[in-house]
PDB file of N, CA and C in Angstrom:
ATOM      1  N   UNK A   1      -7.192 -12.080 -26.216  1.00  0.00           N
ATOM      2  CA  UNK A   1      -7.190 -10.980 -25.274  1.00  0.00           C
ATOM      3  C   UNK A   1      -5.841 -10.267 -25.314  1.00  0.00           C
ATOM      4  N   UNK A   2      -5.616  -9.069 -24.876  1.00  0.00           N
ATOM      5  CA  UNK A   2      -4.768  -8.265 -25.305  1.00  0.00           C
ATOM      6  C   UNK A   2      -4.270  -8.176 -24.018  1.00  0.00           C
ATOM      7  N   UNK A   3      -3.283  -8.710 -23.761  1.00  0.00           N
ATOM      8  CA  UNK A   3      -2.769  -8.595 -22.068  1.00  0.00           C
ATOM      9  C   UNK A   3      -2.646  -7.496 -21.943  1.00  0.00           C
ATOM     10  N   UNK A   4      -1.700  -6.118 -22.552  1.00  0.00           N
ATOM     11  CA  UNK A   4      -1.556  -4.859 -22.407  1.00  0.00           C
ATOM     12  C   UNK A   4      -2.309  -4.065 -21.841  1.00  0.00           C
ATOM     13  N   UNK A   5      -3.432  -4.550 -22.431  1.00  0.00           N
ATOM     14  CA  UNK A   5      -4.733  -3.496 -21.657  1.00  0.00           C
ATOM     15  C   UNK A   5      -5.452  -4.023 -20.372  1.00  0.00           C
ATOM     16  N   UNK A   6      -5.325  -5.489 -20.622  1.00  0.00           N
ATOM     17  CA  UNK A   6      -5.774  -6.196 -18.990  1.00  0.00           C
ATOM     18  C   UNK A   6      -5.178  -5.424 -18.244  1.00  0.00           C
ATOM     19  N   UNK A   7      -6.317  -5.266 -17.085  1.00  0.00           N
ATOM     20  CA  UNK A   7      -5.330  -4.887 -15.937  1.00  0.00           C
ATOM     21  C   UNK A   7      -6.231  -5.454 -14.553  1.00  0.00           C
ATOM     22  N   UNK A   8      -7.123  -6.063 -14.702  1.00  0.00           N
ATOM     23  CA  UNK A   8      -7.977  -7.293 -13.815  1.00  0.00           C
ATOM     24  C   UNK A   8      -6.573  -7.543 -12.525  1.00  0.00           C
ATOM     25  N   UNK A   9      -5.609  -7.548 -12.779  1.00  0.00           N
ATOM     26  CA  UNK A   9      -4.636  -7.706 -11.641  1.00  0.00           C
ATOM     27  C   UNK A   9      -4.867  -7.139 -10.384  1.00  0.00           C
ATOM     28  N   UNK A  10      -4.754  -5.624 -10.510  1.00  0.00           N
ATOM     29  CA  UNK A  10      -4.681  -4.523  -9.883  1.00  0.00           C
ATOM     30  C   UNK A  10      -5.805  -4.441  -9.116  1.00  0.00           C
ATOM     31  N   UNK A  11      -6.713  -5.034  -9.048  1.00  0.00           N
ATOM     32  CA  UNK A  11      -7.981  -4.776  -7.939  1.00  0.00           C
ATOM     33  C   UNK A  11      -8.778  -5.919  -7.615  1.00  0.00           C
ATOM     34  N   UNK A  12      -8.517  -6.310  -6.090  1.00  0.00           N
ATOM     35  CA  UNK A  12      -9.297  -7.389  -6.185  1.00  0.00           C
ATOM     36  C   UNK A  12     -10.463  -6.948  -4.806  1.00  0.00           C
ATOM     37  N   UNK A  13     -11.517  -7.114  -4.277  1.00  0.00           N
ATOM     38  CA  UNK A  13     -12.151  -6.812  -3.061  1.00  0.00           C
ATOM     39  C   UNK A  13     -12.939  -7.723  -2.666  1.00  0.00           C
ATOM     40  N   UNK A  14     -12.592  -7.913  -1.481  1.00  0.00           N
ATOM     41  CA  UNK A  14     -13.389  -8.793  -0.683  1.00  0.00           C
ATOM     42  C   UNK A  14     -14.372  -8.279   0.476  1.00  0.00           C
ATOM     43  N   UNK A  15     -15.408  -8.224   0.162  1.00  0.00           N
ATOM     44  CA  UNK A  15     -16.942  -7.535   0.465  1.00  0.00           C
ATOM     45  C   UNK A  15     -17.230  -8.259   1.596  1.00  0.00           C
ATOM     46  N   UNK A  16     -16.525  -9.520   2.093  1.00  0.00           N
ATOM     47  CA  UNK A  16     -17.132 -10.580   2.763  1.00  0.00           C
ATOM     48  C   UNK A  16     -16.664 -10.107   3.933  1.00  0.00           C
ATOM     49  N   UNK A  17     -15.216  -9.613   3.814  1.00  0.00           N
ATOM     50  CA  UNK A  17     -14.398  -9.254   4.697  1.00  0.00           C
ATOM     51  C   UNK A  17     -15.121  -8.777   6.766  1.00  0.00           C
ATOM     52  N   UNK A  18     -14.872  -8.733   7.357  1.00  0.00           N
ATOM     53  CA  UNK A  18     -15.126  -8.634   8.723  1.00  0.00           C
ATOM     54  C   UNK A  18     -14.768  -6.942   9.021  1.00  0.00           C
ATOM     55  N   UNK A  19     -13.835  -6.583   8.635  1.00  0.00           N
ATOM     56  CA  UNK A  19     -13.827  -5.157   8.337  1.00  0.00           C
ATOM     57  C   UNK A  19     -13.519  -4.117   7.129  1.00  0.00           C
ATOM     58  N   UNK A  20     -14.663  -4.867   6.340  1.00  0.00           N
ATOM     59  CA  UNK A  20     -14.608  -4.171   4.553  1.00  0.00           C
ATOM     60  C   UNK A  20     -15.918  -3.155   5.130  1.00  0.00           C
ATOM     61  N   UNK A  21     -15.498  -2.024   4.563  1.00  0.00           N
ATOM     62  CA  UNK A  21     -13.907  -1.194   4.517  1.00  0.00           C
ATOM     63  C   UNK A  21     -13.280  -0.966   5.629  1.00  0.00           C
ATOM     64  N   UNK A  22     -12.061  -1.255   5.642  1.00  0.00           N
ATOM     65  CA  UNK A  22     -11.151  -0.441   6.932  1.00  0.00           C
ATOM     66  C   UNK A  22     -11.041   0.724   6.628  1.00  0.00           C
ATOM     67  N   UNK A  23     -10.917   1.070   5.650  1.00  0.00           N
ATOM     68  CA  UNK A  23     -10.804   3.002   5.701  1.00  0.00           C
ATOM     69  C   UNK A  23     -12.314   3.493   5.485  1.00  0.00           C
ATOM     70  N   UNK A  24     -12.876   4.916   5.793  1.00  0.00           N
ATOM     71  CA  UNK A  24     -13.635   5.433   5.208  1.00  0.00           C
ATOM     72  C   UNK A  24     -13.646   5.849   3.426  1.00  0.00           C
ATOM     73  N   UNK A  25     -14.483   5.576   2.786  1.00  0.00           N
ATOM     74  CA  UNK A  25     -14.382   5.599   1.586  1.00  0.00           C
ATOM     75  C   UNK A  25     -15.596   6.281   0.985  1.00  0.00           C
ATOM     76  N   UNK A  26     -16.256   6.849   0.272  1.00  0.00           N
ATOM     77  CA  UNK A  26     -17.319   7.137  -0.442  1.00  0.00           C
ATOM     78  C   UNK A  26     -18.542   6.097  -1.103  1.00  0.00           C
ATOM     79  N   UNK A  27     -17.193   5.225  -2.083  1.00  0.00           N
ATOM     80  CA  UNK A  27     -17.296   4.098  -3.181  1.00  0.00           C
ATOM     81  C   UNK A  27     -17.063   2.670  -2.814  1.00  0.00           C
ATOM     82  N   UNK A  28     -17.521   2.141  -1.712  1.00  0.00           N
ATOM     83  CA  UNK A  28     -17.129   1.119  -1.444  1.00  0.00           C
ATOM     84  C   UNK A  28     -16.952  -0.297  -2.898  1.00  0.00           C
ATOM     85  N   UNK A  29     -17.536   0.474  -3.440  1.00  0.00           N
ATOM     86  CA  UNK A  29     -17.629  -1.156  -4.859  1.00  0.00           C
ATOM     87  C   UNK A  29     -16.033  -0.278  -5.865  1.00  0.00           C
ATOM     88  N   UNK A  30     -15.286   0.401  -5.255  1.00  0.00           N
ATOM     89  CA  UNK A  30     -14.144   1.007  -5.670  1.00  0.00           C
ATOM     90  C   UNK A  30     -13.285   0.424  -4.808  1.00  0.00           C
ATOM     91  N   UNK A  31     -13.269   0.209  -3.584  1.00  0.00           N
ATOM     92  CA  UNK A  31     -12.579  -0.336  -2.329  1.00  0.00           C
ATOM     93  C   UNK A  31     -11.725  -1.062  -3.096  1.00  0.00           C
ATOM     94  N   UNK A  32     -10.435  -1.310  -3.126  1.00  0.00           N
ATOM     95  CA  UNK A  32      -8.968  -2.206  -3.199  1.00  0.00           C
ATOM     96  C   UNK A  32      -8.559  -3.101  -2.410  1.00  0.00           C
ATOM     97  N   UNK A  33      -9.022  -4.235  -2.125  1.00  0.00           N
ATOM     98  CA  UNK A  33      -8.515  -4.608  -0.772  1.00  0.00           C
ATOM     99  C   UNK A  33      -6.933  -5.409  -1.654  1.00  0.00           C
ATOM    100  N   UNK A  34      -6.329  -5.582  -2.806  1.00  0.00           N
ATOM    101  CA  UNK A  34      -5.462  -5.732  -2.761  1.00  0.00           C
ATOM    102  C   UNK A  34      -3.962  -5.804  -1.754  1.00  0.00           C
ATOM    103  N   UNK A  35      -4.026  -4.528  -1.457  1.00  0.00           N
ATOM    104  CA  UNK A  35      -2.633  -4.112  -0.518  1.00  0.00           C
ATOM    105  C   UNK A  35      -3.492  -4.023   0.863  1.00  0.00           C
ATOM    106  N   UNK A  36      -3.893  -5.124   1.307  1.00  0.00           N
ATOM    107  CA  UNK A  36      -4.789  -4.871   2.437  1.00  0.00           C
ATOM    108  C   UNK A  36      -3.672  -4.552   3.812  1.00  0.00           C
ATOM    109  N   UNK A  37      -2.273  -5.133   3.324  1.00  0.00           N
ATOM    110  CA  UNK A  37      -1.253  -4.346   4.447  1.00  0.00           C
ATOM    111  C   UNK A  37      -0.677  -3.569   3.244  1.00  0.00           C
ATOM    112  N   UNK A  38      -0.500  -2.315   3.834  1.00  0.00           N
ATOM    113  CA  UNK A  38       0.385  -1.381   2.890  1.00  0.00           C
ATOM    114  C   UNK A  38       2.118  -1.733   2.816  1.00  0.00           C
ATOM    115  N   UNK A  39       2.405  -2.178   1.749  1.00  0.00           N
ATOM    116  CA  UNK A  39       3.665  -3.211   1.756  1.00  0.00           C
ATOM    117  C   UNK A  39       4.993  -1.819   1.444  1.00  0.00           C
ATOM    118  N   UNK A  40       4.634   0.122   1.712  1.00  0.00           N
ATOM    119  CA  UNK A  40       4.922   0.780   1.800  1.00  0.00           C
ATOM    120  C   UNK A  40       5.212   1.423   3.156  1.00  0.00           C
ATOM    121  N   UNK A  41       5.191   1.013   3.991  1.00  0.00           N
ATOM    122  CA  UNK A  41       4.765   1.201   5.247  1.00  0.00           C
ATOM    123  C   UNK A  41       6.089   1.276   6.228  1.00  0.00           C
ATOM    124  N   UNK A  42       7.208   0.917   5.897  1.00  0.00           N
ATOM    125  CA  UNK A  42       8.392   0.908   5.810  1.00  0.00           C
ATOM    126  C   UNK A  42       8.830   2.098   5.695  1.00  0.00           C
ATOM    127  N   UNK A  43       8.795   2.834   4.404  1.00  0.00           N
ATOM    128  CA  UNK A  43       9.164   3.701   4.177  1.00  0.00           C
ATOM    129  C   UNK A  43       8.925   5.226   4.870  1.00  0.00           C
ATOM    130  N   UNK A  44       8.532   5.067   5.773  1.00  0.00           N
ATOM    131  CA  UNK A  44       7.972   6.200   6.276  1.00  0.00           C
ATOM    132  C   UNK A  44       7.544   7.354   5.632  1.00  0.00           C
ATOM    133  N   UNK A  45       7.992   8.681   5.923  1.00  0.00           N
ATOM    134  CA  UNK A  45       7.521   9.851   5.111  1.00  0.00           C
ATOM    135  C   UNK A  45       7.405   9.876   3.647  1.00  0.00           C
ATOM    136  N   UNK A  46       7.859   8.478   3.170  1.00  0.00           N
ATOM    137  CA  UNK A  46       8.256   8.551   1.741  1.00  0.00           C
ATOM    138  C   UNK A  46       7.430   8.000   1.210  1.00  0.00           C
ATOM    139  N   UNK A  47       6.658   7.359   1.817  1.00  0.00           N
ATOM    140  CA  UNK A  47       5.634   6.534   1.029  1.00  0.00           C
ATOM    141  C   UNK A  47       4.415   7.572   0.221  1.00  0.00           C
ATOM    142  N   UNK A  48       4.025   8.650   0.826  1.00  0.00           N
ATOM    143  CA  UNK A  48       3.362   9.069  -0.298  1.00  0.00           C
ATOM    144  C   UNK A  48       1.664   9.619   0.082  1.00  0.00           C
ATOM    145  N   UNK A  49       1.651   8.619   1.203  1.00  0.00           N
ATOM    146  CA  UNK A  49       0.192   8.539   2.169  1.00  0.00           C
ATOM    147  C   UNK A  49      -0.460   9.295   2.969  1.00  0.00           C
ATOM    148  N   UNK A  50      -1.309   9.599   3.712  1.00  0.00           N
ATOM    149  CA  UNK A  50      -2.154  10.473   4.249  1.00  0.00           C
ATOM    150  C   UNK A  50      -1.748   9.510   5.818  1.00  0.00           C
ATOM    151  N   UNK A  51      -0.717   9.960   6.801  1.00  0.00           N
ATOM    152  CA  UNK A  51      -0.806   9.431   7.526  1.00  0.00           C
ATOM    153  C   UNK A  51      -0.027  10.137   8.636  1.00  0.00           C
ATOM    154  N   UNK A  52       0.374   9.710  10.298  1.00  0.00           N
ATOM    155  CA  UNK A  52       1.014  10.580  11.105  1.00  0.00           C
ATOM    156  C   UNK A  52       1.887   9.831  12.475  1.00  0.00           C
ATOM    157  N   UNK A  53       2.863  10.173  12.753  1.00  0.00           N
ATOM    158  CA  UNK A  53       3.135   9.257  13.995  1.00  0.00           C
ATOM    159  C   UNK A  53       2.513   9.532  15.371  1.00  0.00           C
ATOM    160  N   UNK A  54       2.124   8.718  15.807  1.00  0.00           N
ATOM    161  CA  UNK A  54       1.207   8.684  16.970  1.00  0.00           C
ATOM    162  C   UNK A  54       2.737   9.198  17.718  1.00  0.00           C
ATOM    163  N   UNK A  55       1.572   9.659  19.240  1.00  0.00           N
ATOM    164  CA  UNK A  55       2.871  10.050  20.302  1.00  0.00           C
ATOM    165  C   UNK A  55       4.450   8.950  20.783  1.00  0.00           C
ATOM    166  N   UNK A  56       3.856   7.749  20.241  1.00  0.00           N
ATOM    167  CA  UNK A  56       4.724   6.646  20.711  1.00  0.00           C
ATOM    168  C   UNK A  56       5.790   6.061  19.351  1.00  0.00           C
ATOM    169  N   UNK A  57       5.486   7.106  18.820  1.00  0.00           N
ATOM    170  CA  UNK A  57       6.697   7.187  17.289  1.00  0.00           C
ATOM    171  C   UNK A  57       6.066   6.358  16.271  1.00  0.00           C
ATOM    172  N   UNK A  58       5.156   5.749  16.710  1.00  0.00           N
ATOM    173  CA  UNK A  58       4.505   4.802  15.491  1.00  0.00           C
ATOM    174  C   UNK A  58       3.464   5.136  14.674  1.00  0.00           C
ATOM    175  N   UNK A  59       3.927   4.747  13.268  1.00  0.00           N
ATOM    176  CA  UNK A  59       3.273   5.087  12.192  1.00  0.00           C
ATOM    177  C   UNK A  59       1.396   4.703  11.739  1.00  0.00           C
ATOM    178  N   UNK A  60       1.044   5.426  11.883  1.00  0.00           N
ATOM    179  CA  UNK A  60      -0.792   5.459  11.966  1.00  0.00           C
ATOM    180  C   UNK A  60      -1.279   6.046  10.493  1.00  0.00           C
ATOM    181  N   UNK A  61      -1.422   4.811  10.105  1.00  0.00           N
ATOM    182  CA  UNK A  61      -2.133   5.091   8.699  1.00  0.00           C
ATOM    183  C   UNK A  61      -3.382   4.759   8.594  1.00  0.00           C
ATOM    184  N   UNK A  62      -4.158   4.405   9.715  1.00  0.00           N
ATOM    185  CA  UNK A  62      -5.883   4.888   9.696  1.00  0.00           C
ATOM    186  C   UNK A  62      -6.652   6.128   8.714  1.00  0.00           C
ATOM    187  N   UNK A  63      -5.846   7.004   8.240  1.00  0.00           N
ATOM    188  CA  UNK A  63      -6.622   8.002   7.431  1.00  0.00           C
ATOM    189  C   UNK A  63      -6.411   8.022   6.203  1.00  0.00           C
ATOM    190  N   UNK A  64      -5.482   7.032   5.561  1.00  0.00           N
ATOM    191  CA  UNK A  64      -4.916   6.499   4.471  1.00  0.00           C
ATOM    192  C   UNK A  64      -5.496   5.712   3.596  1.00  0.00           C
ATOM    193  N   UNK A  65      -6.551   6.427   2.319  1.00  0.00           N
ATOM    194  CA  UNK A  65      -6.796   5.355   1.640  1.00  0.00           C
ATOM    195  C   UNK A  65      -6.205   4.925   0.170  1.00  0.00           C
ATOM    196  N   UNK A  66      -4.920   5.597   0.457  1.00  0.00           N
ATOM    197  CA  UNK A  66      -3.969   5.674  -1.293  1.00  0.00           C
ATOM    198  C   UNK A  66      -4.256   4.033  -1.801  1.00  0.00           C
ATOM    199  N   UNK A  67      -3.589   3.128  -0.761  1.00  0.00           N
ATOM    200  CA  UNK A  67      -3.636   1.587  -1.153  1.00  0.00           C
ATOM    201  C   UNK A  67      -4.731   1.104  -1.516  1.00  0.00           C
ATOM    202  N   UNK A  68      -5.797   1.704  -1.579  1.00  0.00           N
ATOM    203  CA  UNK A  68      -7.183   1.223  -1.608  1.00  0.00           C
ATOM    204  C   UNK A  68      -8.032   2.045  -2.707  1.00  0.00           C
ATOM    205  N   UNK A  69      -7.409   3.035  -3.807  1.00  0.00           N
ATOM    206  CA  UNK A  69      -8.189   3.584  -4.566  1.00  0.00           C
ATOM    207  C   UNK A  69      -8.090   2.856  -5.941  1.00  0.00           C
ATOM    208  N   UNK A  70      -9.206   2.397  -6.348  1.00  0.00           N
ATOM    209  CA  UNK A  70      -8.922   1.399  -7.400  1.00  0.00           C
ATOM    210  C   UNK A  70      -8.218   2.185  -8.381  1.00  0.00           C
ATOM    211  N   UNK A  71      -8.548   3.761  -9.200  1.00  0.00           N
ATOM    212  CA  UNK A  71      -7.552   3.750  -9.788  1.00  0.00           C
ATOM    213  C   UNK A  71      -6.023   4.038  -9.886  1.00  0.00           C
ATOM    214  N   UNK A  72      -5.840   4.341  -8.911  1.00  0.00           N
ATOM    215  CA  UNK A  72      -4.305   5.003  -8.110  1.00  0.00           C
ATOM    216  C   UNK A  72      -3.398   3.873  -7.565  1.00  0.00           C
ATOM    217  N   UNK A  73      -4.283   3.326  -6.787  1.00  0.00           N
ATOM    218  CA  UNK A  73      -3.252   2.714  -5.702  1.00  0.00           C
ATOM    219  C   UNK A  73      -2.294   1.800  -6.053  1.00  0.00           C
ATOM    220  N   UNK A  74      -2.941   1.094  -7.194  1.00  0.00           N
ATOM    221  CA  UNK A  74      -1.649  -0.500  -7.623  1.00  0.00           C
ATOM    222  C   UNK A  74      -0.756   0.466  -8.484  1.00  0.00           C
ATOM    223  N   UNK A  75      -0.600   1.384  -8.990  1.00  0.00           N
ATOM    224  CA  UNK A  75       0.004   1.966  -9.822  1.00  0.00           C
ATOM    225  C   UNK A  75       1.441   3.114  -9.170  1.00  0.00           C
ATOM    226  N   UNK A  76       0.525   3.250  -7.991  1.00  0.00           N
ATOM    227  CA  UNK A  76       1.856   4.329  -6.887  1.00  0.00           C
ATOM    228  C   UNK A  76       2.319   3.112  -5.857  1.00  0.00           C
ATOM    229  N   UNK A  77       1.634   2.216  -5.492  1.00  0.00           N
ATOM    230  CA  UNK A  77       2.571   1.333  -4.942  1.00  0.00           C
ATOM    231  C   UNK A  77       3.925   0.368  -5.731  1.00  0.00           C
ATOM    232  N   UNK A  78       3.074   0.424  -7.198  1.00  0.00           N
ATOM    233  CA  UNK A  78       4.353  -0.091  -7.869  1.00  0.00           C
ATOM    234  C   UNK A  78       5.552   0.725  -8.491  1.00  0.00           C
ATOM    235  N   UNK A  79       5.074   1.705  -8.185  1.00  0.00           N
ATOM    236  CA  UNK A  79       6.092   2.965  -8.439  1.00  0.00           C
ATOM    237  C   UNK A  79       7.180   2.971  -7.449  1.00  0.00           C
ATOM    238  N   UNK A  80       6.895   2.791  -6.504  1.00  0.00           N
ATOM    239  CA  UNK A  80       7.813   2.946  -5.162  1.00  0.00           C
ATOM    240  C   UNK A  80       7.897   1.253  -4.896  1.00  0.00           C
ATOM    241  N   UNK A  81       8.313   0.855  -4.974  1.00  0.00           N
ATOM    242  CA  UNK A  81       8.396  -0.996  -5.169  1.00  0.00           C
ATOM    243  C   UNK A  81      10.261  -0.765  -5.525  1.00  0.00           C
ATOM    244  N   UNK A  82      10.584   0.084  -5.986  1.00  0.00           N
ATOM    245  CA  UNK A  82      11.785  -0.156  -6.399  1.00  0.00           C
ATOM    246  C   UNK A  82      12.452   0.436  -5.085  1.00  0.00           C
ATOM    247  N   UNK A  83      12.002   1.128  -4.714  1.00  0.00           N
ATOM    248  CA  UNK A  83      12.229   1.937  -3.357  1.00  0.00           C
ATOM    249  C   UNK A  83      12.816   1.033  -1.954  1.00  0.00           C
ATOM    250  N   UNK A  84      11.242   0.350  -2.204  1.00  0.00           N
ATOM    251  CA  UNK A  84      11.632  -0.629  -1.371  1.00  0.00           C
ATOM    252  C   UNK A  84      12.069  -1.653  -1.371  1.00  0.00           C
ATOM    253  N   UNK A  85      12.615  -2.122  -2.218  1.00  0.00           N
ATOM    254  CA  UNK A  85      13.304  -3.363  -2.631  1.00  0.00           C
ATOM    255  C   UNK A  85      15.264  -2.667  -2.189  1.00  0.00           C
ATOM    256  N   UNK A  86      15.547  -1.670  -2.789  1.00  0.00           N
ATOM    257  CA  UNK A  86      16.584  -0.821  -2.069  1.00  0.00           C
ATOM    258  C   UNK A  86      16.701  -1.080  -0.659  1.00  0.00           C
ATOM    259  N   UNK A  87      16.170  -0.501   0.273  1.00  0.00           N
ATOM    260  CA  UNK A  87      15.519  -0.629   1.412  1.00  0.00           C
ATOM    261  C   UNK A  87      15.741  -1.776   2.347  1.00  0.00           C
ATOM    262  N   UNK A  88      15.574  -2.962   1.951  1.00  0.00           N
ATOM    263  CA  UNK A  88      15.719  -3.925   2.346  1.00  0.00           C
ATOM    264  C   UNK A  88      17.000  -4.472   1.936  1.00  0.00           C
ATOM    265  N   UNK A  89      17.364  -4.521   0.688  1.00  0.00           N
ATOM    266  CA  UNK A  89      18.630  -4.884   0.285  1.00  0.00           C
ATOM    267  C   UNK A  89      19.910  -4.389   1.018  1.00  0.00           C
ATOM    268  N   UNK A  90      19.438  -2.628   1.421  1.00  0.00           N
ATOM    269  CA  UNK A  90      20.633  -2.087   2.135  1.00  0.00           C
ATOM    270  C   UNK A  90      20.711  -2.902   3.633  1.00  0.00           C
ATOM    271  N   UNK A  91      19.699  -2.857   4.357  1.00  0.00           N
ATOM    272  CA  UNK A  91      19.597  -3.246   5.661  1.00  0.00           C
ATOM    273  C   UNK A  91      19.943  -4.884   5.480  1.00  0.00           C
ATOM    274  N   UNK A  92      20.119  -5.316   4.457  1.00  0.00           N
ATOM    275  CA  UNK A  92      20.376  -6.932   4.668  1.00  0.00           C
ATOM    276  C   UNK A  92      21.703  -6.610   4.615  1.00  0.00           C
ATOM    277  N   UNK A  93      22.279  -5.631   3.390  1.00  0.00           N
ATOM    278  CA  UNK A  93      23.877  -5.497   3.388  1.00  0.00           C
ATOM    279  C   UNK A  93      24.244  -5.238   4.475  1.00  0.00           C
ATOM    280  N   UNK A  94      23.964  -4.744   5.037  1.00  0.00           N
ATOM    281  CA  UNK A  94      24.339  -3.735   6.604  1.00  0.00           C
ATOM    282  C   UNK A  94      24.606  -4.704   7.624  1.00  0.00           C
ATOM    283  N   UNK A  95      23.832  -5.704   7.366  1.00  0.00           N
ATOM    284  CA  UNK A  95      23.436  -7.138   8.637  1.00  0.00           C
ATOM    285  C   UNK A  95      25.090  -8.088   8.418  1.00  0.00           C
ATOM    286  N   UNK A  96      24.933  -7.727   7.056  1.00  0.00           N
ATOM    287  CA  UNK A  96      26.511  -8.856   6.525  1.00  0.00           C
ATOM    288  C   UNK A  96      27.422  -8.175   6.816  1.00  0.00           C
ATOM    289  N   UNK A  97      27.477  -7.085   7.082  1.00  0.00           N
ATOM    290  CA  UNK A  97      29.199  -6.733   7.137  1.00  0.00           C
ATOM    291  C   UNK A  97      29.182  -6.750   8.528  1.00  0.00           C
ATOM    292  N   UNK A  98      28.151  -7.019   9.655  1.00  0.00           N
ATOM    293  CA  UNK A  98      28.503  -6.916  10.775  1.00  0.00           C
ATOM    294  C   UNK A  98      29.200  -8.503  11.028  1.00  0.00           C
TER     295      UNK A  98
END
């Protein structure tokens, strides 16, 4: 097998699930439940997503199905992976110099 072209990684779905789908979708046998928490979610405006802050400043990604499109989603979340790895690294630096 040619690992290069595998890409069986990137999508896994669980049909069994209690709320498969959480988003509205068309294609449910497309559904991603991979990133079933969006591990972008952090990032706020930057992440990339279809989403809005509720009146109480918090981030509402109910209309968001980027993480969940089998062919998109593992591919823009790993795009921005470096993003957030930054992200965290700064805020840990930040923690040490206090």
């Amino acid at each position: 097998m040619d690992k290069k072209k595998a890409s069986n990684y990137k999508f896994v779905q669980n049909s069994k699930c209690e709320y498969f789908p959480c988003h509205k979708i068309e294609e449910t046998e497309k559904f991603n439940c991979l990133f079933c928490y969006c591990p972008l979610y952090m990032m706020g405006e930057e992440c990339g997503g279809n989403f809005k802050y509720t009146e109480h400043g918090i981030k509402d990604c109910s209309q968001c199905s980027l993480p969940h499109i089998k062919e998109v989603g593992f591919d823009h979340i790993r795009g921005k992976m470096k993003t957030v790895i930054n992200i965290v690294k700064d805020k840990h630096l930040k923690n040490i110099k206090k």
